[in-house]
Structure formats: structure tokens, C-alpha cells
Protein backbone atom coordinates (compact mmCIF):
# COMPACT_ATOMS: atom_id res chain seq x y z
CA UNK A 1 -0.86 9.75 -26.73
CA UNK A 2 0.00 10.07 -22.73
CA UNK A 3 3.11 11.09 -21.84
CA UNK A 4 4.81 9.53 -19.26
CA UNK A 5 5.08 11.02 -15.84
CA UNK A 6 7.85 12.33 -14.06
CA UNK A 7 7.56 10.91 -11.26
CA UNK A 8 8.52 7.40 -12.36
CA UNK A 9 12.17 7.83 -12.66
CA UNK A 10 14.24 7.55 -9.79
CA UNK A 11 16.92 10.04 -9.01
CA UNK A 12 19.66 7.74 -11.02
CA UNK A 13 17.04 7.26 -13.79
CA UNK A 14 16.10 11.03 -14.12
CA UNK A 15 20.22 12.13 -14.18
CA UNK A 16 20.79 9.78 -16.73
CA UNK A 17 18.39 10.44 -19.05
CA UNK A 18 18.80 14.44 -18.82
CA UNK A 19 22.70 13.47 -19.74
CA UNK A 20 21.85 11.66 -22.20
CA UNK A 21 20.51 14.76 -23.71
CA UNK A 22 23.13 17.11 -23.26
CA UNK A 23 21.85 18.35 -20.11
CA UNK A 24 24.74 19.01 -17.00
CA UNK A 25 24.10 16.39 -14.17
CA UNK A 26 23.53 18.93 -11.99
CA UNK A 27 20.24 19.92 -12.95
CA UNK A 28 19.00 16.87 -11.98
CA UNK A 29 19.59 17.73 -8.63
CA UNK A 30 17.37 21.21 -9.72
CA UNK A 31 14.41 19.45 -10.97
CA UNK A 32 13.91 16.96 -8.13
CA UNK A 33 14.54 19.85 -5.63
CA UNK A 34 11.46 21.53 -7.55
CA UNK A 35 9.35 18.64 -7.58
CA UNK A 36 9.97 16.87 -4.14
CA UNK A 37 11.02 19.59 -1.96
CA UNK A 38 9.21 22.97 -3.66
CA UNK A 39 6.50 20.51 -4.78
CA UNK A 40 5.92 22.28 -8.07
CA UNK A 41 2.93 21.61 -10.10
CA UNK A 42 4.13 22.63 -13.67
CA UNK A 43 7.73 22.47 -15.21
CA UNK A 44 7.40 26.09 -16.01
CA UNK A 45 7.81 27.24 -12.49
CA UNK A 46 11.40 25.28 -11.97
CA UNK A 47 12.40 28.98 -12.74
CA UNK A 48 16.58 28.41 -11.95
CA UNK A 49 16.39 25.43 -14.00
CA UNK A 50 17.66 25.77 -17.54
CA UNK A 51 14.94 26.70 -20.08
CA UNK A 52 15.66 24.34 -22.62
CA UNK A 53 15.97 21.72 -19.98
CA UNK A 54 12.00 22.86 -18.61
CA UNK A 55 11.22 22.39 -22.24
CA UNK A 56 12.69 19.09 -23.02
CA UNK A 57 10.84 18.16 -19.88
CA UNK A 58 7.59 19.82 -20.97
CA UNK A 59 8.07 17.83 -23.91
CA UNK A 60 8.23 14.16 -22.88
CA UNK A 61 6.82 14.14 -19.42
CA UNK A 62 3.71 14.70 -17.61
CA UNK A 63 3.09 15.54 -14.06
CA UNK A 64 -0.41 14.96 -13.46
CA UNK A 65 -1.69 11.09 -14.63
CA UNK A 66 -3.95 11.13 -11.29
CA UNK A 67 -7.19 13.12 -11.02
CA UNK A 68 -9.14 13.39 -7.62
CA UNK A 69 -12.64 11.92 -8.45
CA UNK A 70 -14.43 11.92 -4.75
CA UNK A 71 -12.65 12.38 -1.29
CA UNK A 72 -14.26 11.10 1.57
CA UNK A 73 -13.11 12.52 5.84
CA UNK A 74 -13.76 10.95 8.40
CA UNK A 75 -14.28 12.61 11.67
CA UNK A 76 -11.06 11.13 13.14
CA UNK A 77 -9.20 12.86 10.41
CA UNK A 78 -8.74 9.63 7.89
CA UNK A 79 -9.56 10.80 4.29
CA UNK A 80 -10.20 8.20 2.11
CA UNK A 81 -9.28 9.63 -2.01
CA UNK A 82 -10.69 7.89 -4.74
CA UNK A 83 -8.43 8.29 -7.90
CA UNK A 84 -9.33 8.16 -11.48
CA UNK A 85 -6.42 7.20 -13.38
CA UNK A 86 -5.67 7.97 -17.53
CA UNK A 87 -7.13 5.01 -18.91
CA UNK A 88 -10.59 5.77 -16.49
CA UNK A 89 -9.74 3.26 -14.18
CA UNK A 90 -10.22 3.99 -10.21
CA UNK A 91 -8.13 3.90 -7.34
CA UNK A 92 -8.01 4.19 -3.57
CA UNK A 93 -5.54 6.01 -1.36
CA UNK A 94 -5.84 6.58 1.96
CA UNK A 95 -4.34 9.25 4.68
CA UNK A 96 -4.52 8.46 8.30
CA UNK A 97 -3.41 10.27 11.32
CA UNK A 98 -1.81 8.56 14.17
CA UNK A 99 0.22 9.71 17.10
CA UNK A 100 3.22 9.05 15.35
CA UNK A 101 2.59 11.73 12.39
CA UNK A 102 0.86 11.37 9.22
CA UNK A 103 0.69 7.83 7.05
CA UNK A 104 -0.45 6.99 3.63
CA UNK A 105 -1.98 3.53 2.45
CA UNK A 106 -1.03 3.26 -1.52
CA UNK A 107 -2.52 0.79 -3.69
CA UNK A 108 -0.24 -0.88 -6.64
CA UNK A 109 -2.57 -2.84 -8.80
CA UNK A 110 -6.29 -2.17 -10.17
CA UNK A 111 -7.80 -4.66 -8.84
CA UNK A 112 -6.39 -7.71 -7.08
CA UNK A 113 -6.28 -11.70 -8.40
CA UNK A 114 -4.92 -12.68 -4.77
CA UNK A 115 -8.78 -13.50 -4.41
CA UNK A 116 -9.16 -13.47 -0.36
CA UNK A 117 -12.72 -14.46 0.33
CA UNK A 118 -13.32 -11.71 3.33
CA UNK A 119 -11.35 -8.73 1.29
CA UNK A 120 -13.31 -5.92 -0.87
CA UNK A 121 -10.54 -5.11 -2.76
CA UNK A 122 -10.35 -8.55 -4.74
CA UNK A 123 -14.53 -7.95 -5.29
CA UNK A 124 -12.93 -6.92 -9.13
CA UNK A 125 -10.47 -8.87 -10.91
CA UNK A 126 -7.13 -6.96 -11.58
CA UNK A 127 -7.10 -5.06 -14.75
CA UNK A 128 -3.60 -4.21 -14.86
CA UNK A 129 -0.55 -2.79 -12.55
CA UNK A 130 -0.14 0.51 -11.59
CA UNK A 131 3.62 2.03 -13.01
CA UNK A 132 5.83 2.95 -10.27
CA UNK A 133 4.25 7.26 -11.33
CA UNK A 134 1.34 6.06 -10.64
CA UNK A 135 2.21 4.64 -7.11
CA UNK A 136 4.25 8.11 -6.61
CA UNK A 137 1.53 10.26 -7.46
CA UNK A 138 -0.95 9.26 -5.23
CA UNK A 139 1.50 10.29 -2.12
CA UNK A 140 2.26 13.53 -3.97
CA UNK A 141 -1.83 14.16 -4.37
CA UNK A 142 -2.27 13.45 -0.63
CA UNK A 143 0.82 15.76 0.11
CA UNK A 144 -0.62 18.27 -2.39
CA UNK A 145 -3.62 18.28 -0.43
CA UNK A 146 -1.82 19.00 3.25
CA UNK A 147 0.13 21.75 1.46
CA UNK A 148 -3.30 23.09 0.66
CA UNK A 149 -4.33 22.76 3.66
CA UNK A 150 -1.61 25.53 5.08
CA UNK A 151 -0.38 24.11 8.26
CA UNK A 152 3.02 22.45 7.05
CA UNK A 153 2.36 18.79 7.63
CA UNK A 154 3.44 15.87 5.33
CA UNK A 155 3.44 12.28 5.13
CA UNK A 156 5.76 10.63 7.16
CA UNK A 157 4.88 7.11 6.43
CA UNK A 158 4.16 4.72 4.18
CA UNK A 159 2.46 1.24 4.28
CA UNK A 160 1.65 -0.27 0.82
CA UNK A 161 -1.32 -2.18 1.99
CA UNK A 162 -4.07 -0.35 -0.48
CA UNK A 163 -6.06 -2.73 -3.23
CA UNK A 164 -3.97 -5.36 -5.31
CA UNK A 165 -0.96 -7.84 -4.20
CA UNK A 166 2.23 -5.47 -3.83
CA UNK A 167 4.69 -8.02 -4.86
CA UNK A 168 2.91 -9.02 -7.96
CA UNK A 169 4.23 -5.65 -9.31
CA UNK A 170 7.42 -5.86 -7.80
CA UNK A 171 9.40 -3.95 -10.23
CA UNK A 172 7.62 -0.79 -9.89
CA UNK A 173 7.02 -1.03 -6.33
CA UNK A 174 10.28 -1.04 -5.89
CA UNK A 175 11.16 1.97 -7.90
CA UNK A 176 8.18 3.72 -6.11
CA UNK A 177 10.11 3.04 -2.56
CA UNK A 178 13.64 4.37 -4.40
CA UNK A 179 11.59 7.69 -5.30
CA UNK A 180 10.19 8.35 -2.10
CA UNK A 181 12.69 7.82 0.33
CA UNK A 182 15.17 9.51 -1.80
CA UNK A 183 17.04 11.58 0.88
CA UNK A 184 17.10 14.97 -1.78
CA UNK A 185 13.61 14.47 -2.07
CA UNK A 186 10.41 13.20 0.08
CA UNK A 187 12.99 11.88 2.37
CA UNK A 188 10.57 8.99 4.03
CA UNK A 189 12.78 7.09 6.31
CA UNK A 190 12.72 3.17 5.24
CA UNK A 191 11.58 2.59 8.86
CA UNK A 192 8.64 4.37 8.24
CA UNK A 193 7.63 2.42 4.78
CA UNK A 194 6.22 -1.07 5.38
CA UNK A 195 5.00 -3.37 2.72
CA UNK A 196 2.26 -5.96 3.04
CA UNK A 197 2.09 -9.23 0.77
CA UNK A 198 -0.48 -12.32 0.87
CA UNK A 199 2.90 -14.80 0.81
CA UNK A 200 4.53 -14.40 -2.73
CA UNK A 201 7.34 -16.58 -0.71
CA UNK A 202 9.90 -16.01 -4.10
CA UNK A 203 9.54 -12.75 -3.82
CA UNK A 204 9.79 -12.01 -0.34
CA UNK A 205 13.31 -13.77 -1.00
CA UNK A 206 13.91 -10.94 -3.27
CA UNK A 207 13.07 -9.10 -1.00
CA UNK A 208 15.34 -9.79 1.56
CA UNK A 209 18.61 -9.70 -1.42
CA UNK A 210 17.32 -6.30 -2.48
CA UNK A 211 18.67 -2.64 -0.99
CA UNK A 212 15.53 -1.42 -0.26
CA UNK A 213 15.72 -1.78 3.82
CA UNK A 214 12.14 -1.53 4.27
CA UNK A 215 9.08 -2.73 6.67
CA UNK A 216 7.88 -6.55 5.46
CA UNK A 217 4.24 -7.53 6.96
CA UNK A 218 2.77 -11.15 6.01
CA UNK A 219 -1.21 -11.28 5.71
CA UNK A 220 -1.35 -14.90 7.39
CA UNK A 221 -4.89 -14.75 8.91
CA UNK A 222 -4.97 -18.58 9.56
CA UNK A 223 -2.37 -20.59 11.44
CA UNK A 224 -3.14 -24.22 9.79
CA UNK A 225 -3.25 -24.71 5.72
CA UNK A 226 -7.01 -26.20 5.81
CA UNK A 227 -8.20 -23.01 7.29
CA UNK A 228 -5.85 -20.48 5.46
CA UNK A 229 -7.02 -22.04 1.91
CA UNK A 230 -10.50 -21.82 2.64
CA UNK A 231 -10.20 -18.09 3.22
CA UNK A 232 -6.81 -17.19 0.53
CA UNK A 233 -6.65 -19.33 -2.08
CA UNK A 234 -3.28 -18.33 -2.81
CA UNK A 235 -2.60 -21.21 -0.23
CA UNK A 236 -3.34 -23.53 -2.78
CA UNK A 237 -0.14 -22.52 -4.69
CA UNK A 238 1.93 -21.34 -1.72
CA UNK A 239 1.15 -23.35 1.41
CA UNK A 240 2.44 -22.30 5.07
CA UNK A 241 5.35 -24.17 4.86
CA UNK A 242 6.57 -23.13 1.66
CA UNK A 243 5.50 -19.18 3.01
CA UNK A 244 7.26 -20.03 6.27
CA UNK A 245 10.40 -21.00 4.78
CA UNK A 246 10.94 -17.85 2.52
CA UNK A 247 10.21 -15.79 6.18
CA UNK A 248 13.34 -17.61 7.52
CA UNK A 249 15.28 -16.57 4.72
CA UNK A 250 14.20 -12.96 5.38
CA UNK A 251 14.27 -13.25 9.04
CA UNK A 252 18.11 -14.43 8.57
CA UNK A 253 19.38 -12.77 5.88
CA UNK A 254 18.16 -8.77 7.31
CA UNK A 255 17.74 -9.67 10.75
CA UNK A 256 14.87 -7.00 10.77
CA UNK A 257 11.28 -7.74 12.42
CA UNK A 258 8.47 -8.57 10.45
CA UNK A 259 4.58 -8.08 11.06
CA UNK A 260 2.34 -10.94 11.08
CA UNK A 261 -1.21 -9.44 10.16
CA UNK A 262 -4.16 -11.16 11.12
CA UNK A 263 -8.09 -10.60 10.56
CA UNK A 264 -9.61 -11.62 12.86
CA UNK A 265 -12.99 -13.26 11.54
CA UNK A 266 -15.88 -14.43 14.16
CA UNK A 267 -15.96 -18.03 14.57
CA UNK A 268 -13.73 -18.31 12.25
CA UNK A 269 -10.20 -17.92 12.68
CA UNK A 270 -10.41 -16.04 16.72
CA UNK A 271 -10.67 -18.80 18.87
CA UNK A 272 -8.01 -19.80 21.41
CA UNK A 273 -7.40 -22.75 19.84
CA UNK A 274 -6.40 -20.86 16.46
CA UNK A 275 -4.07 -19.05 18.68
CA UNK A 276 -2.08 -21.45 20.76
CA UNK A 277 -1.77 -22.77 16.65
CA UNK A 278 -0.66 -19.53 15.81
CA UNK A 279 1.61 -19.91 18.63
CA UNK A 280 3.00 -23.11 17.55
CA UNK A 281 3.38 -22.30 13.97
CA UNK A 282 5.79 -18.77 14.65
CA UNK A 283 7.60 -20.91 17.11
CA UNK A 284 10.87 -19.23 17.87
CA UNK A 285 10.33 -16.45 15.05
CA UNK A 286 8.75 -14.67 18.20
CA UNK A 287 11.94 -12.90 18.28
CA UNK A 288 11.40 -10.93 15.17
CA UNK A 289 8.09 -11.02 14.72
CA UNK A 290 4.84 -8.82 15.62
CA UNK A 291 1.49 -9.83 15.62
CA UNK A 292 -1.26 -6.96 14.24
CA UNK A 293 -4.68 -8.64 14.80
CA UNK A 294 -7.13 -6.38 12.55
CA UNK A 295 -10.80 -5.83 13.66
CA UNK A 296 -12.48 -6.61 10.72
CA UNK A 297 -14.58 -3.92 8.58
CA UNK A 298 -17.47 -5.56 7.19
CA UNK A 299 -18.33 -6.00 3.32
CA UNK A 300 -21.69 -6.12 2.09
CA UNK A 301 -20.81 -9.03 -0.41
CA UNK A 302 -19.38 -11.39 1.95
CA UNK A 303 -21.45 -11.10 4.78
CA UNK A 304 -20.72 -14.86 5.93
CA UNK A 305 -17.88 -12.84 7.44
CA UNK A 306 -18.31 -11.16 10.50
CA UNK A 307 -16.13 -8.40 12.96
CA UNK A 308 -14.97 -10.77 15.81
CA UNK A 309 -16.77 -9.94 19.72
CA UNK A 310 -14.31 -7.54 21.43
CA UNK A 311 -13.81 -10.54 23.99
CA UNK A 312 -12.66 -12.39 21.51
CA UNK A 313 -10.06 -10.30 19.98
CA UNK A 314 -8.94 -9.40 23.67
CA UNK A 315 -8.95 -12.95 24.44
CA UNK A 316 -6.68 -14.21 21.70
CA UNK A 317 -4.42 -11.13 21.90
CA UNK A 318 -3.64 -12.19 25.70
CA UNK A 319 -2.72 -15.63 24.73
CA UNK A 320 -0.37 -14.24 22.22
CA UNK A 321 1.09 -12.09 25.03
CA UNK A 322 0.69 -14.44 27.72
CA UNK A 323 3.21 -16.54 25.36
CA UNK A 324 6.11 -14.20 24.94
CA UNK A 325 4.24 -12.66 22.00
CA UNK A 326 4.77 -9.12 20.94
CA UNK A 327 1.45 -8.21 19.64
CA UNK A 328 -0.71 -5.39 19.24
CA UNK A 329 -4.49 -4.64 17.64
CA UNK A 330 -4.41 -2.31 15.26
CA UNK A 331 -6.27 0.75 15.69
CA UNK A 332 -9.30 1.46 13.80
CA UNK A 333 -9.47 4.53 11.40
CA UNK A 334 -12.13 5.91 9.02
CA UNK A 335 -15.06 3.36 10.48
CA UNK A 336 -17.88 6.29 9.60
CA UNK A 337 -16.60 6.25 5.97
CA UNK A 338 -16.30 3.14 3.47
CA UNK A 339 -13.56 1.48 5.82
CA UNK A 340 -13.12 -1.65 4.42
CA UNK A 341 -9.70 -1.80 1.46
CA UNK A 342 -11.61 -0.96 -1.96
CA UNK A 343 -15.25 -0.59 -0.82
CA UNK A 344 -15.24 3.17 -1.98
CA UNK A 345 -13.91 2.02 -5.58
CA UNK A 346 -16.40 -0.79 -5.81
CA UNK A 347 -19.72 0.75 -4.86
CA UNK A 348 -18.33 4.05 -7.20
CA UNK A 349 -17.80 1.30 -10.14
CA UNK A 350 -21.61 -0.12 -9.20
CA UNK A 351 -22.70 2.94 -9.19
CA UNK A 352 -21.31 3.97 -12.59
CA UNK A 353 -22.60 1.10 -13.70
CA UNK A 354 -25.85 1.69 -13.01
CA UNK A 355 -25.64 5.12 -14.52
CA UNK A 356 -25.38 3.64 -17.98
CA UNK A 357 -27.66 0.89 -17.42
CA UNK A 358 -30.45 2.94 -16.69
CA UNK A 359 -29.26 5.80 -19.72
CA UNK A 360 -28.98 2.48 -22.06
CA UNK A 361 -32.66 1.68 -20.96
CA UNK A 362 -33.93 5.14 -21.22
């Protein structure tokens, strides 16, 4: 049987439960100072921690559920890692350099149900959620990997944007924000995390109630329902105005900007008339809102989808601006590898696949 990982509990979690075994609350403060900060790999090197605290440890927790199963660089410096969990199941997780310092895309869910028709990472059903370790341990791999690397760099950011719907696993994406930008540990300012959803509108309320003080960004992609449900059938269940009215409850209950991220798709959704709509629909959220537009990376299994002209995209971002817009297009990283959100996981899963089918036939 697995044990559970470590790096699931939160700071309040992991006190408590070495109390509850006898343990002083102070070596809580021990252990995550090994694991966070010293960035341990075993329990048996916390060597000023207790030793039958390291053992009760030993005993009940794990630190490695994540095993590195390909890596791909790009020559800008994005490394794309695929991840084989426990239970054999692969995900992505993704480190990109920008000006800014060093950022990390997690993924929360194997798989996705959201079912956007452009998006790779819905090309497999979801299979389950990942546990808030699970989310953890992919930034402590990546960090792993740039202590490795010997020239004292770590992850500064965060966006959970990776494959399945983030606030379909709200519970443990929640706890994986507590963990990392615990100020004793990681210490990842919540300015520098930013979670994406497709428009759970109920739980972006949530959201806005909980203490987590983070980044929001809405994948829109379509400024009319006719047009968004054709491309994210989650519009069927949660159309604009239903989305739009749980953003005004965010928008006035934090008072923090949000991100409105949209794909642009040729002749789809990147003419100007999709953006004076766009314009009409955010209205006076202007204020508080940015607009990403994201070049789109092609996938070979929806190829009626393709990347919009670069006049286009320029063209609809100077609308935006032109109408009091703050608005940006996001910069491209890793287009020499498998760019697109879950490509690398599904052509690894094909190509598994066709491992065994042609062992079965042999």
C-alpha cells in the first residue's frame, strides 16, 4: 500500500498531526525547514530533528509519489516534464523562463472533462484528481531539478493553467496554494500564483470568500454564448451571463484584477467584430481586468483550428487598446517542443499504446 506524501499537509495540518503524537510543536517548524528550505530528499537527513520523530515520519509518509518519465528543453529555456504518477498515470509540468524570474505551469487533474474543442489536454477524459502532494510535488521536482542544476535559482511563480479544470478539484488546489506560499517554506508570494478556470462561476465565488489572495484568470475565448458553446461546452451549463455575474462578485468583493484569457482561433473568434463584442461584454470591468490573447499552438486532432495571421492578433489587440483596454499577447514559450497543454502526455499515451498493440499482435 502507498503511503501518503508529505507534502500534502499544510503547515497547520503537519503541527497537528505530529502533536497528536506526542511530538513538541516545534519540530514542525524543523521538518518543513528541511523539506522546503534545505529541500531534503529523505527523512533521514532532517539530522536536528528528533529521531523518533524522523521515524514516525519514515513510517507513514512518503516523499517521492512523482517519477520523471521524459523531459523535454526547449532552446528558449522552457522544459516541458512529463510525470508518471503511482497509479501509472501521466502528467505534464512545465518550467518557463521570463524576464520576471522563473514560473511553473502545474496541472491538477488527469485528464480534463471541461471538453474545449481546440484544447489537447481534454483529448483524454479525466481519470481522477490529483491530491494537493501531488500538485506540490511537481514544483518540488522542477525545483529539485534547478538545485541540480547548481546556479541557485528557484521558482518564483506559479500559474495553475497545466491539463484538467483547477476548480473542479478545489479542495486540494487550495491546500496546494497554502503549502507553497507558506512564508517558512517555498515562500511564493500570492502575487506571483495565478489560477486559471473555464467559468466554474460557484466556485470562483468561493473563491473570492476564501483567504487565499491569489491571481484569478477566466478562459473566455468567445465574447457571445453562440460562439463560446460551440468551442466550450461548459457554456451549455454555465452561460456568459451566469460566468459574468460570479466575476462581479469577485471583482467586488477582493477588488483585485483579473485576466481575461483568450485564444485566439483564425476565422474564428479574431475578427474585429468579436472584439468590439468583447468590448461590449467587459463593459466597465475594464478597470480590473486584463486581456491575454494567446497565439494558438496547433493540435494534430483538431486541425479545423488554426494559429490566427499575426495581423490579426495585432489587429484585435489594438482595438482592445484603442478602447481603454489593458491588454497584452502572451509570449510564446517552448514552440520547438510539444507546445500545446497535454500534447506531450497524449502522443506518450499513443505511443504506449501502440507498444502493446503491436507486443499483443506479435
Amino acid at each position: 500500500m502507498n503511503k501518503e506524501s508529505i507534502y500534502g499537509l499544510t503547515f497547520e495540518q503537519l503541527t497537528d498531526w505530529l502533536m497528536e503524537r506526542g511530538h513538541k510543536k516545534f519540530r514542525a517548524s524543523q521538518v518543513w525547514d528541511w523539506l522546503y528550505r534545505k529541500r531534503v530528499t529523505a527523512f533521514s537527513e532532517m539530522i536536528d530533528v528528533n529521531p523518533e520523530c524522523v521515524q514516525v515520519l519514515t513510517d507513514h509518509f512518503d516523499m517521492e509519489t512523482l517519477n520523471e518519465h521524459l523531459k523535454q528543453e526547449s532552446a528558449d529555456g522552457t522544459i516541458k516534464f512529463l510525470f508518471r504518477l503511482h497509479d501509472g498515470n501521466l502528467i505534464e509540468t512545465v518550467l518557463m523562463r521570463h524576464k520576471y524570474g522563473l514560473s511553473v505551469c502545474v496541472t491538477t487533474q488527469v485528464g480534463c472533462n471541461i471538453g474545449c474543442s481546440f484544447c489537447a489536454s481534454g483529448l483524454l477524459a479525466k481519470s481522477r484528481d490529483l491530491s494537493a502532494s501531488e500538485i506540490v510535488e511537481q514544483i518540488m521536482k522542477v525545483q529539485f531539478h534547478l538545485d541540480g542544476a547548481g546556479k541557485e535559482e528557484r521558482v518564483s511563480h506559479i500559474v495553475v493553467m497545466g491539463i484538467g479544470e483547477p476548480f473542479d478539484n478545489y479542495a486540494n488546489m487550495a491546500n496546494f496554494i497554502r503549502v507553497v506560499k507558506d512564508h517558512k517554506g517555498l515562500a511564493i508570494g500570492a502575487r506571483h500564483i495565478t489560477v486559471s478556470t473555464s467559468g466554474l462561476a460557484s466556485k470562483i465565488v468561493d473563491f473570492a470568500d476564501s483567504d487565499l489572495q491569489v491571481n484569478l484568470a477566466i478562459s473566455l475565448h468567445a465574447p457571445n454564448d453562440e460562439l463560446r458553446t460551440r468551442i466550450m461546452k461548459i457554456n451549455k451549463a454555465i452561460p456568459i451571463a451566469k460566468l459574468m455575474q460570479a466575476i462581479d462578485y469577485y471583482l467586488e468583493r477582493t477588488n483585485r484584477r483579473i485576466t481575461i484569457e483568450y485564444i485566439l482561433l483564425k476565422d474564428v473568434n479574431d475578427r474585429r467584430e468579436h472584439a468590439l463584442e468583447l468590448i461590449e461584454l467587459l463593459g466597465e470591468r475594464r478597470q480590473l481586468a486584463t486581456v491575454n490573447l494567446i497565439p494558438y499552438n496547433p493540435v494534430d486532432e483538431h486541425s479545423q483550428y488554426q494559429r490566427s495571421e499575426k495581423e490579426s492578433v495585432l489587429a484585435f489587440y489594438d482595438t482592445l487598446k484603442k478602447h481603454g483596454f489593458n491588454c497584452s499577447v502572451r509570449l510564446e514559450h517552448g514552440t520547438d517542443i510539444d507546445a500545446a497543454c497535454g500534447q506531450l502526455r497524449s502522443k506518450q499515451i499513443k505511443k504506449d499504446d501502440a507498444g502493446r498493440s503491436s507486443l499483443a499482435l506479435g
